[in-house]
PDB file of N, CA and C in Angstrom:
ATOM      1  N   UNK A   1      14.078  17.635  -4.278  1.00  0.00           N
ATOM      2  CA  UNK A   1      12.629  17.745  -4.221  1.00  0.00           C
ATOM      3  C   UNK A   1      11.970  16.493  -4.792  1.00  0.00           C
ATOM      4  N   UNK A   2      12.195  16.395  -5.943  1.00  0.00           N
ATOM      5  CA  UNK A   2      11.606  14.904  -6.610  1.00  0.00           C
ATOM      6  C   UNK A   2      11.729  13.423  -5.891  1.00  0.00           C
ATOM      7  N   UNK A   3      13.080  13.374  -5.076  1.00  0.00           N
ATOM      8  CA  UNK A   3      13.155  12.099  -4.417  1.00  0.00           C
ATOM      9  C   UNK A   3      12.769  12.163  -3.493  1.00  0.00           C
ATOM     10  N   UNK A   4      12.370  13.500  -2.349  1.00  0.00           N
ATOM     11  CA  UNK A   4      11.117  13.761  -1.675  1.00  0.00           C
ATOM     12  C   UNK A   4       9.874  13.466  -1.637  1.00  0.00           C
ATOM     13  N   UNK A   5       9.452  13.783  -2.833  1.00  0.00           N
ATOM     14  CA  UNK A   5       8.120  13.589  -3.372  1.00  0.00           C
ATOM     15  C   UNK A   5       8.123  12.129  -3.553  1.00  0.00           C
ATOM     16  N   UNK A   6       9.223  11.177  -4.131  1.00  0.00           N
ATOM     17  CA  UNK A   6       8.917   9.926  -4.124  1.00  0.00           C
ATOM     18  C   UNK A   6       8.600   9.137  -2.660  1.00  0.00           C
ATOM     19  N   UNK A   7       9.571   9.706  -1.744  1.00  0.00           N
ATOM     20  CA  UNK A   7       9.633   8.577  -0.782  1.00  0.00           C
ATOM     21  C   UNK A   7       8.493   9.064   0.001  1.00  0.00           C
ATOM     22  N   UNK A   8       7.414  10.196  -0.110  1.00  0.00           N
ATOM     23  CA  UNK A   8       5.951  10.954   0.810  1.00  0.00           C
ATOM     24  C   UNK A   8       5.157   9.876  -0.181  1.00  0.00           C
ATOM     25  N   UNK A   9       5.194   9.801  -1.650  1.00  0.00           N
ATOM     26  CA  UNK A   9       4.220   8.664  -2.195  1.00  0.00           C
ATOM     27  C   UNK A   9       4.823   7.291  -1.427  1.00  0.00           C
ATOM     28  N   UNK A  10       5.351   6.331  -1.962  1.00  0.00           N
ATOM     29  CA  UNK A  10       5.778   5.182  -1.253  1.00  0.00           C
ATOM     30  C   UNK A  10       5.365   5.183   0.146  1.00  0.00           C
ATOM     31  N   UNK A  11       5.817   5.929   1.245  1.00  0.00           N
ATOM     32  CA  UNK A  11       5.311   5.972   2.623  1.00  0.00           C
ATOM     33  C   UNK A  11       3.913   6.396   2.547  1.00  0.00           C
ATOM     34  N   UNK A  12       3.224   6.552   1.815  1.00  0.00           N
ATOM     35  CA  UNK A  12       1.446   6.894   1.595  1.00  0.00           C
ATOM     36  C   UNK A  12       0.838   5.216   1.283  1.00  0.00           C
ATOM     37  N   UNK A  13       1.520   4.899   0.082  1.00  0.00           N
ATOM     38  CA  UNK A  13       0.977   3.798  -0.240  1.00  0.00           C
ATOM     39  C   UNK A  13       1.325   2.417   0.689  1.00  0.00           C
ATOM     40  N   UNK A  14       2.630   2.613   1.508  1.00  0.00           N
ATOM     41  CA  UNK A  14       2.830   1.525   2.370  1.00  0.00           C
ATOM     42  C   UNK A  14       1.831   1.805   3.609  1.00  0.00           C
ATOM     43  N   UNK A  15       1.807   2.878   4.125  1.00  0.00           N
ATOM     44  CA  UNK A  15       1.223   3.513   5.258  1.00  0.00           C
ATOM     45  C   UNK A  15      -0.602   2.486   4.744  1.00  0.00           C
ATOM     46  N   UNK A  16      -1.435   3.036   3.970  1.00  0.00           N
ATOM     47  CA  UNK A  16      -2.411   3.133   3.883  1.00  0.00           C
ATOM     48  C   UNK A  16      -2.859   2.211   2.479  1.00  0.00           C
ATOM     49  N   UNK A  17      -2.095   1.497   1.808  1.00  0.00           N
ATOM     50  CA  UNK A  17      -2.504   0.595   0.833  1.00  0.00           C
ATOM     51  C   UNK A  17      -2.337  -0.449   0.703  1.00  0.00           C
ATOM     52  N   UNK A  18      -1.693  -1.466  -0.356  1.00  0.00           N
ATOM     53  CA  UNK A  18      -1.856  -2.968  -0.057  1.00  0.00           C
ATOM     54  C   UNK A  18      -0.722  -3.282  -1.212  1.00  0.00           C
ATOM     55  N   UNK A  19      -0.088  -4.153  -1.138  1.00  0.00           N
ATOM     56  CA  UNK A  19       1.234  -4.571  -1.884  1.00  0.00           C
ATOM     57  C   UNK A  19       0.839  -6.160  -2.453  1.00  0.00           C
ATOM     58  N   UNK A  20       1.169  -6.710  -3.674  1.00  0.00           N
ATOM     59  CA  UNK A  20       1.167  -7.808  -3.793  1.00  0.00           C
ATOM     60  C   UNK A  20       2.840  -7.897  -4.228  1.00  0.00           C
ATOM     61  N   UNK A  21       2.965  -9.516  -3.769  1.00  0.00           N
ATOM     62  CA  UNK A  21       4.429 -10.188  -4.286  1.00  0.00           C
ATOM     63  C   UNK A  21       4.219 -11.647  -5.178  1.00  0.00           C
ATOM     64  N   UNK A  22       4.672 -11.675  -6.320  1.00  0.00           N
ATOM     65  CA  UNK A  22       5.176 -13.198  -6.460  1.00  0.00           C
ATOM     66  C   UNK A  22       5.854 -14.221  -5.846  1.00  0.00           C
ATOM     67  N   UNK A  23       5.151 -15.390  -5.452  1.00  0.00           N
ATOM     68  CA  UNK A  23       5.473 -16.232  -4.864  1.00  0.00           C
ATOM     69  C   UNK A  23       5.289 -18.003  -5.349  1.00  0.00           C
ATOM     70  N   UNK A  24       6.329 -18.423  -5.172  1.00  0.00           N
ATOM     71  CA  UNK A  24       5.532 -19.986  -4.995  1.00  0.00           C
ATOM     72  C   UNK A  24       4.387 -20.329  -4.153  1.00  0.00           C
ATOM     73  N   UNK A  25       3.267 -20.979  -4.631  1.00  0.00           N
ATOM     74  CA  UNK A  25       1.998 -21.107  -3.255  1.00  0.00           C
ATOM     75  C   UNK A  25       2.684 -22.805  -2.809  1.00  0.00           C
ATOM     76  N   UNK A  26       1.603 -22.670  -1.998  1.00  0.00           N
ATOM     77  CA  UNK A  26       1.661 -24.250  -1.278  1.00  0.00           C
ATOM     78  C   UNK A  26       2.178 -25.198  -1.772  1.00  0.00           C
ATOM     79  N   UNK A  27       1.409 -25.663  -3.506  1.00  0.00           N
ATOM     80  CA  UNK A  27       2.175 -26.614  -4.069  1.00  0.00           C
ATOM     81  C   UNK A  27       3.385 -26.394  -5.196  1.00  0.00           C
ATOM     82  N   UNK A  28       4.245 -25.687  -4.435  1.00  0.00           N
ATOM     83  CA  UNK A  28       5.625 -25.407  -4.731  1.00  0.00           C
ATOM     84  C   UNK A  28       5.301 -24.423  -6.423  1.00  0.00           C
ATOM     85  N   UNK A  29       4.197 -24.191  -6.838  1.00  0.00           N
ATOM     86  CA  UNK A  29       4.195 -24.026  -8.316  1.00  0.00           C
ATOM     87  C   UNK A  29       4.235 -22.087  -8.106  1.00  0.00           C
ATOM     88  N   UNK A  30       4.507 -21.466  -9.162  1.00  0.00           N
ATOM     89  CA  UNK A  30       4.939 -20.302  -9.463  1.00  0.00           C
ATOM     90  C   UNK A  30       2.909 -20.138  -9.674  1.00  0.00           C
ATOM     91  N   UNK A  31       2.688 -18.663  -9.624  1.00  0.00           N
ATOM     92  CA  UNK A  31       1.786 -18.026  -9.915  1.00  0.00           C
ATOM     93  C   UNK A  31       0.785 -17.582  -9.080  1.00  0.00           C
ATOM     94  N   UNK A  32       1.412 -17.489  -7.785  1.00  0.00           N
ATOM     95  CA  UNK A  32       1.130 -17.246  -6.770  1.00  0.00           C
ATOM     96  C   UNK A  32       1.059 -16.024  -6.086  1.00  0.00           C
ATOM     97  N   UNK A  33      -0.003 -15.274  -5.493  1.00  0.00           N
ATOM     98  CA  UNK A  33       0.867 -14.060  -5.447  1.00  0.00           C
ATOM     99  C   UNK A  33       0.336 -13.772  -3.490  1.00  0.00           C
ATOM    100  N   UNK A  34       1.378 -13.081  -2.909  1.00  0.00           N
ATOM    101  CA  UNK A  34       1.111 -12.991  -1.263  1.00  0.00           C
ATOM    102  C   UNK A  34       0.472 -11.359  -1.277  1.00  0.00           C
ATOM    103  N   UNK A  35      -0.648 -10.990  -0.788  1.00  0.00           N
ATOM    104  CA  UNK A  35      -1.445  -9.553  -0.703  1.00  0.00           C
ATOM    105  C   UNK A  35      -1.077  -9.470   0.673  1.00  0.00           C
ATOM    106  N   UNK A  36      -0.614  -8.360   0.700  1.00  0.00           N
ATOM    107  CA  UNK A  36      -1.074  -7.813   2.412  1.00  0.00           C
ATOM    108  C   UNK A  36      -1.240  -6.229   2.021  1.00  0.00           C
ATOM    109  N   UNK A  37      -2.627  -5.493   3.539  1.00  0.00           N
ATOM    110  CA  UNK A  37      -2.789  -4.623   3.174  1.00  0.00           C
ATOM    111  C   UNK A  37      -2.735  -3.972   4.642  1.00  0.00           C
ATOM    112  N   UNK A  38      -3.544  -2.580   4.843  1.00  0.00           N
ATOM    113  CA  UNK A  38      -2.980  -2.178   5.980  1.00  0.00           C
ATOM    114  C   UNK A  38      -4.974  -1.337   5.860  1.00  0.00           C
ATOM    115  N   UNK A  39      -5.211  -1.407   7.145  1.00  0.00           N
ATOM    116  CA  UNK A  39      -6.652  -0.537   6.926  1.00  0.00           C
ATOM    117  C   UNK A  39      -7.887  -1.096   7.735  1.00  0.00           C
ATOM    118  N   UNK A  40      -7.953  -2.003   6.295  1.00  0.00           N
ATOM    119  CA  UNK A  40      -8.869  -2.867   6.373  1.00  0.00           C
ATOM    120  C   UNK A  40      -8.933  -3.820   5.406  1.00  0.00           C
ATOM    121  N   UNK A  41      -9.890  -4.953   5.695  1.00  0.00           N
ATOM    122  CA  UNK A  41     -10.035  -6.362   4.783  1.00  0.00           C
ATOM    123  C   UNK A  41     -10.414  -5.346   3.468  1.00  0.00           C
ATOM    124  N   UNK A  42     -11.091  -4.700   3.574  1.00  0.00           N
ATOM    125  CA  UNK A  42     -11.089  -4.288   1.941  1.00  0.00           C
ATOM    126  C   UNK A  42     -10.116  -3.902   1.089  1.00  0.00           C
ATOM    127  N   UNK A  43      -9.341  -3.212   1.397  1.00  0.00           N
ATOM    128  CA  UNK A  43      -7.667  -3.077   0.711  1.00  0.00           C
ATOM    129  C   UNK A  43      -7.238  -4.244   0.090  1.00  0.00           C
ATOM    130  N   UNK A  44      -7.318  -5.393   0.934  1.00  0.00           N
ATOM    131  CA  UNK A  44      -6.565  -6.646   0.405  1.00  0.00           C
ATOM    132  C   UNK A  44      -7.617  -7.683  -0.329  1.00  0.00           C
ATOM    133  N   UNK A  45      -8.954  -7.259  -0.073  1.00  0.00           N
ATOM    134  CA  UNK A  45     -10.153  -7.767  -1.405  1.00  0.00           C
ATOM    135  C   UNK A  45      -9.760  -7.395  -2.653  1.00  0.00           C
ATOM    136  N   UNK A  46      -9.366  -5.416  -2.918  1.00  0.00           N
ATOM    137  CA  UNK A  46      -9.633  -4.728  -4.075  1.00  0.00           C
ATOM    138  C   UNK A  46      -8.210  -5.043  -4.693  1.00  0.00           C
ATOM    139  N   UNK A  47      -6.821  -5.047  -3.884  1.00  0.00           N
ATOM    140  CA  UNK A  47      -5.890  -5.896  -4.277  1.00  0.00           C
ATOM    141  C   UNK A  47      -5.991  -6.545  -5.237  1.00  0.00           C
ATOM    142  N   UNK A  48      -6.571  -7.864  -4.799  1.00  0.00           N
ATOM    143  CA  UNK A  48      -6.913  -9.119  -5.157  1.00  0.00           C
ATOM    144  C   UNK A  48      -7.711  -8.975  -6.260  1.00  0.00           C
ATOM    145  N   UNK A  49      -8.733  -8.481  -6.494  1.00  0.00           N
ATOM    146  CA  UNK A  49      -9.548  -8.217  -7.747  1.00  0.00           C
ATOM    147  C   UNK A  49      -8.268  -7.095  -8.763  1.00  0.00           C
ATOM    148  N   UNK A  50      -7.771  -6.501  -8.117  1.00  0.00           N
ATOM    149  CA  UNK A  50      -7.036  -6.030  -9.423  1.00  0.00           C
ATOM    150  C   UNK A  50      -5.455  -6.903 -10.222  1.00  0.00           C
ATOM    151  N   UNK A  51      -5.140  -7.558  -9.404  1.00  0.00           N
ATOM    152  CA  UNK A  51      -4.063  -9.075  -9.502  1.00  0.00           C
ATOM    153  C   UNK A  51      -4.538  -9.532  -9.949  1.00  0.00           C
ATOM    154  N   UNK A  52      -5.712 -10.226  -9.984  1.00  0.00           N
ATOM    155  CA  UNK A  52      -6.307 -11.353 -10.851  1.00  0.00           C
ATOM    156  C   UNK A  52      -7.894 -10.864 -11.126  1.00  0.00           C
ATOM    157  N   UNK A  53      -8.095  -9.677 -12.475  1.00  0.00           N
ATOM    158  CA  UNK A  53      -9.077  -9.311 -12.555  1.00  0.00           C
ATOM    159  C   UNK A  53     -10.331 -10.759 -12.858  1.00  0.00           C
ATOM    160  N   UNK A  54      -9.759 -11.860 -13.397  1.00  0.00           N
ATOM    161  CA  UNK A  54     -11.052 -12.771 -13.922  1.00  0.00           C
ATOM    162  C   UNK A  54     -11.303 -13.844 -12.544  1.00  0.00           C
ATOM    163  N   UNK A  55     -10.877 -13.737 -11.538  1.00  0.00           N
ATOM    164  CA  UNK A  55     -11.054 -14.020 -10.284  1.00  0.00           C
ATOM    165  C   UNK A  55     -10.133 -14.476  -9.834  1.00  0.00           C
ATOM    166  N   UNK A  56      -9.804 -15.498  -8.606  1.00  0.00           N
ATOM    167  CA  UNK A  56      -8.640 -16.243  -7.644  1.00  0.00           C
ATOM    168  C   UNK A  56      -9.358 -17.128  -6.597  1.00  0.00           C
ATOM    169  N   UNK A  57      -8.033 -18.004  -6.365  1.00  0.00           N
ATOM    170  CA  UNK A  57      -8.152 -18.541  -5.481  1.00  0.00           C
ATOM    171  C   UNK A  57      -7.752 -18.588  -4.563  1.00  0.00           C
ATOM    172  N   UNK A  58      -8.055 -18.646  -3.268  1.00  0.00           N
ATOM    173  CA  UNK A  58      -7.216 -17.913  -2.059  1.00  0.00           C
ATOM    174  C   UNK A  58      -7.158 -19.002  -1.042  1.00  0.00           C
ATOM    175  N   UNK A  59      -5.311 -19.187  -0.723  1.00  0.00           N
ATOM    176  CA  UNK A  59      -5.200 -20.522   0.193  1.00  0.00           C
ATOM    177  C   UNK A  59      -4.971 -20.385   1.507  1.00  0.00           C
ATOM    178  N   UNK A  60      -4.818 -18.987   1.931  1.00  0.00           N
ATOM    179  CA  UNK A  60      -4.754 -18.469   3.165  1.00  0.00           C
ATOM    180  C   UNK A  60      -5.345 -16.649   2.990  1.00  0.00           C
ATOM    181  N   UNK A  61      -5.897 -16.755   4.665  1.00  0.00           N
ATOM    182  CA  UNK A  61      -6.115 -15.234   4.415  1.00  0.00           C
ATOM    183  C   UNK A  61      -6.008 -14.908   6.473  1.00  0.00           C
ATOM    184  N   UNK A  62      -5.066 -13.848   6.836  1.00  0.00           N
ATOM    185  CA  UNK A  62      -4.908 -14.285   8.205  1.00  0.00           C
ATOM    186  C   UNK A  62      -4.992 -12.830   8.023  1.00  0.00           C
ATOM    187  N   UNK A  63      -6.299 -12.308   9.091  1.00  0.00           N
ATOM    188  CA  UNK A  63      -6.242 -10.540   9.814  1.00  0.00           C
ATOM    189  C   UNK A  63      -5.657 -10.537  11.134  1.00  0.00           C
ATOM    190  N   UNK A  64      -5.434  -9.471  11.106  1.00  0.00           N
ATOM    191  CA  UNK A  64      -4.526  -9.147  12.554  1.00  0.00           C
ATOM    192  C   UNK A  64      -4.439  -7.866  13.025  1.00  0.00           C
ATOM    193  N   UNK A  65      -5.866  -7.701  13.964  1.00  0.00           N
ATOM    194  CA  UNK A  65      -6.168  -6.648  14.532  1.00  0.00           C
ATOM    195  C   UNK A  65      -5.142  -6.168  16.136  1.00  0.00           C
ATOM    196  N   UNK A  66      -5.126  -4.909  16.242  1.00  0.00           N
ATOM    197  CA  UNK A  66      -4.609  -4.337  17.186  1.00  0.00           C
ATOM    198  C   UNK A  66      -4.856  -3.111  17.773  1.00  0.00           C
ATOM    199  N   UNK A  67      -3.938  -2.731  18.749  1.00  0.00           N
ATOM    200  CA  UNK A  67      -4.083  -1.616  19.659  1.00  0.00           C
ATOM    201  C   UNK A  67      -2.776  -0.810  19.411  1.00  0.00           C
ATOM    202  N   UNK A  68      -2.556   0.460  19.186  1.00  0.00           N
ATOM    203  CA  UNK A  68      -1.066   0.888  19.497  1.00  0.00           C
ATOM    204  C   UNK A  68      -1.583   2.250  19.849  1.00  0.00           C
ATOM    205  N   UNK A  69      -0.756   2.571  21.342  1.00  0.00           N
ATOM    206  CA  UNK A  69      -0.874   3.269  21.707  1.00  0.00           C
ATOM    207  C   UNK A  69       0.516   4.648  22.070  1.00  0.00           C
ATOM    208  N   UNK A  70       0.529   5.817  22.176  1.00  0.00           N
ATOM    209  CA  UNK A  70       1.589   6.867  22.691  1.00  0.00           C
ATOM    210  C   UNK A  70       1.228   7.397  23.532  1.00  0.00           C
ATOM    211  N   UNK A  71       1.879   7.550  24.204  1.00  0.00           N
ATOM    212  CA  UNK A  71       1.969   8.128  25.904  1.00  0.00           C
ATOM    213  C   UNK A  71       3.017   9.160  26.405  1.00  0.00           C
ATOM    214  N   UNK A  72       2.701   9.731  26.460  1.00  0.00           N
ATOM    215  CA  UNK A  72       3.441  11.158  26.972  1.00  0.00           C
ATOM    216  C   UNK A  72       3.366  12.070  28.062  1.00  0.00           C
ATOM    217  N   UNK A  73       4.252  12.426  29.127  1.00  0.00           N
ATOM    218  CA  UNK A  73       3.273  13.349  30.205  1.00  0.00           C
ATOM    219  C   UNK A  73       2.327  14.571  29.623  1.00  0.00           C
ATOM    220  N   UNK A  74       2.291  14.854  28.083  1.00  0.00           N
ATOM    221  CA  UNK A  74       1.618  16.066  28.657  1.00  0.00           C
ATOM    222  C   UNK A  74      -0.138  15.632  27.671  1.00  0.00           C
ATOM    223  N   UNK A  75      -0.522  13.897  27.603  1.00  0.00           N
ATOM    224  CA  UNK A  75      -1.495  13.217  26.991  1.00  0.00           C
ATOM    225  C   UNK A  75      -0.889  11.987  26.379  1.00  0.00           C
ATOM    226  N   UNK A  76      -2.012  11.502  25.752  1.00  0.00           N
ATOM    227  CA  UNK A  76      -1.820  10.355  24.844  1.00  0.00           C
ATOM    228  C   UNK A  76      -2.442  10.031  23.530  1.00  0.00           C
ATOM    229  N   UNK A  77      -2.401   9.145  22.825  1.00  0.00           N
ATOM    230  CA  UNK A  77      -3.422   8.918  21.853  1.00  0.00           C
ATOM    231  C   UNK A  77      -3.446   7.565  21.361  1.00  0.00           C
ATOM    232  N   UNK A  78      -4.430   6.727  20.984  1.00  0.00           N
ATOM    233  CA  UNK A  78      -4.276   5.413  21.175  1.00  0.00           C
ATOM    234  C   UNK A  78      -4.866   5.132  19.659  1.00  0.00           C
ATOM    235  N   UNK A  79      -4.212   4.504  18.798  1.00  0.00           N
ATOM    236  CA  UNK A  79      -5.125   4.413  17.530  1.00  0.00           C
ATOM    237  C   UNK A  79      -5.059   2.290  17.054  1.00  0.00           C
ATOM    238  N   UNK A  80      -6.619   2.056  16.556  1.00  0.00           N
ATOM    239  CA  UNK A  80      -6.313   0.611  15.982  1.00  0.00           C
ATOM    240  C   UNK A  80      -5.751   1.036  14.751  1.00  0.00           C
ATOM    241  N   UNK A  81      -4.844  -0.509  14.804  1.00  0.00           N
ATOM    242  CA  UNK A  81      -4.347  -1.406  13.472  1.00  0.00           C
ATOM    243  C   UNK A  81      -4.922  -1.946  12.865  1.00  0.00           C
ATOM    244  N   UNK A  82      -4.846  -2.267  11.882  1.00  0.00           N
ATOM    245  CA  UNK A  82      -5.209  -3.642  11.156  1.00  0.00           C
ATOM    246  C   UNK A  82      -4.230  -4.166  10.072  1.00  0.00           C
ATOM    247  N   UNK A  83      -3.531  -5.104   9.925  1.00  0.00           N
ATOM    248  CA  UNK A  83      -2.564  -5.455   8.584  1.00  0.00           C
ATOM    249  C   UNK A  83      -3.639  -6.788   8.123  1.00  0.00           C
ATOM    250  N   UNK A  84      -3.579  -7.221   7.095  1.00  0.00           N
ATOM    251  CA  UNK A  84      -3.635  -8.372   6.508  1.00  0.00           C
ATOM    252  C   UNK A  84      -2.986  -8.906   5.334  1.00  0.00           C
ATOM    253  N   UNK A  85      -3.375 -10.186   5.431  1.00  0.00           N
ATOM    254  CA  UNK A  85      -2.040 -10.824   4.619  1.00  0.00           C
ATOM    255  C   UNK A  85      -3.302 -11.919   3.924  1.00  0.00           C
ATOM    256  N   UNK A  86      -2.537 -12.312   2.279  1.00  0.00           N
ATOM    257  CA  UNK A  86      -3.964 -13.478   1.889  1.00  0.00           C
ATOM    258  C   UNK A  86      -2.611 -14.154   0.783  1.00  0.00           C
ATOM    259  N   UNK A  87      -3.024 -15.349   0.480  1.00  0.00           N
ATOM    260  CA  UNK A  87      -2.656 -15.621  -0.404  1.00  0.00           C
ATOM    261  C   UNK A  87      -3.169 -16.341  -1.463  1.00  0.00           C
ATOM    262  N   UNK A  88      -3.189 -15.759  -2.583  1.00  0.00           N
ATOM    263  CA  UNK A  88      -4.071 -16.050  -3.665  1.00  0.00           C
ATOM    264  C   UNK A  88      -3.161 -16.515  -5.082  1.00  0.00           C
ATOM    265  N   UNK A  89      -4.053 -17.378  -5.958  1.00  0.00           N
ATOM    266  CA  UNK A  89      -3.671 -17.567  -7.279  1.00  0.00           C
ATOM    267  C   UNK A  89      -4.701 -17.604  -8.165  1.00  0.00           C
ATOM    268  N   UNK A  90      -4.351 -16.378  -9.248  1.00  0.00           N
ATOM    269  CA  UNK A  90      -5.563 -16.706 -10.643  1.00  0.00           C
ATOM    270  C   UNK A  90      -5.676 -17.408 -11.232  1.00  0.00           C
ATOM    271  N   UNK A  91      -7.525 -17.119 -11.367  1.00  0.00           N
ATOM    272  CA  UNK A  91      -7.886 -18.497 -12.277  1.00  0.00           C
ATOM    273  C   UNK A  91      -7.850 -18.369 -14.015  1.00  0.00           C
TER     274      UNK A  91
END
């Protein structure tokens, strides 16, 4: 039951929230961190304000809207995407 309950949270928060990672940015230096979120641009704003509550700087930020659709003989249902990805470092 409990490792149930873990992997319905995790698939909630991947499904519908936003992940940050440590990374090297551009100029090879540590303190970097890569946001991507799933929703909308706001997920990966509120991200970002909670990573670096006294602000950031952001050296990329790429959205990537879509279509995905299921098809079946007996209907269908067609729902948008959205992922985004940013990459930021605090100031």
């Amino acid at each position: 039951m409990k490792a149930s309950v873990i992997f319905f949270a995790t698939g909630l928060l991947l499904a519908c929230g936003s992940s940050a990672t440590k990374i090297n940015g551009p100029d090879g230096e540590p303190g970097w961190f890569a946001i991507t979120c799933r929703r909308s641009r706001a997920n990966c704003l509120e991200k970002a304000g909670e990573v670096c509550p006294h602000g950031y700087r952001t050296s990329s930020a790429v959205d990537h809207d879509g279509m995905y659709a299921q098809v079946s003989q007996s209907g269908g249902t067609a729902y948008t995407t959205y992922n985004g990805e940013m990459m930021i470092k605090c100031e």
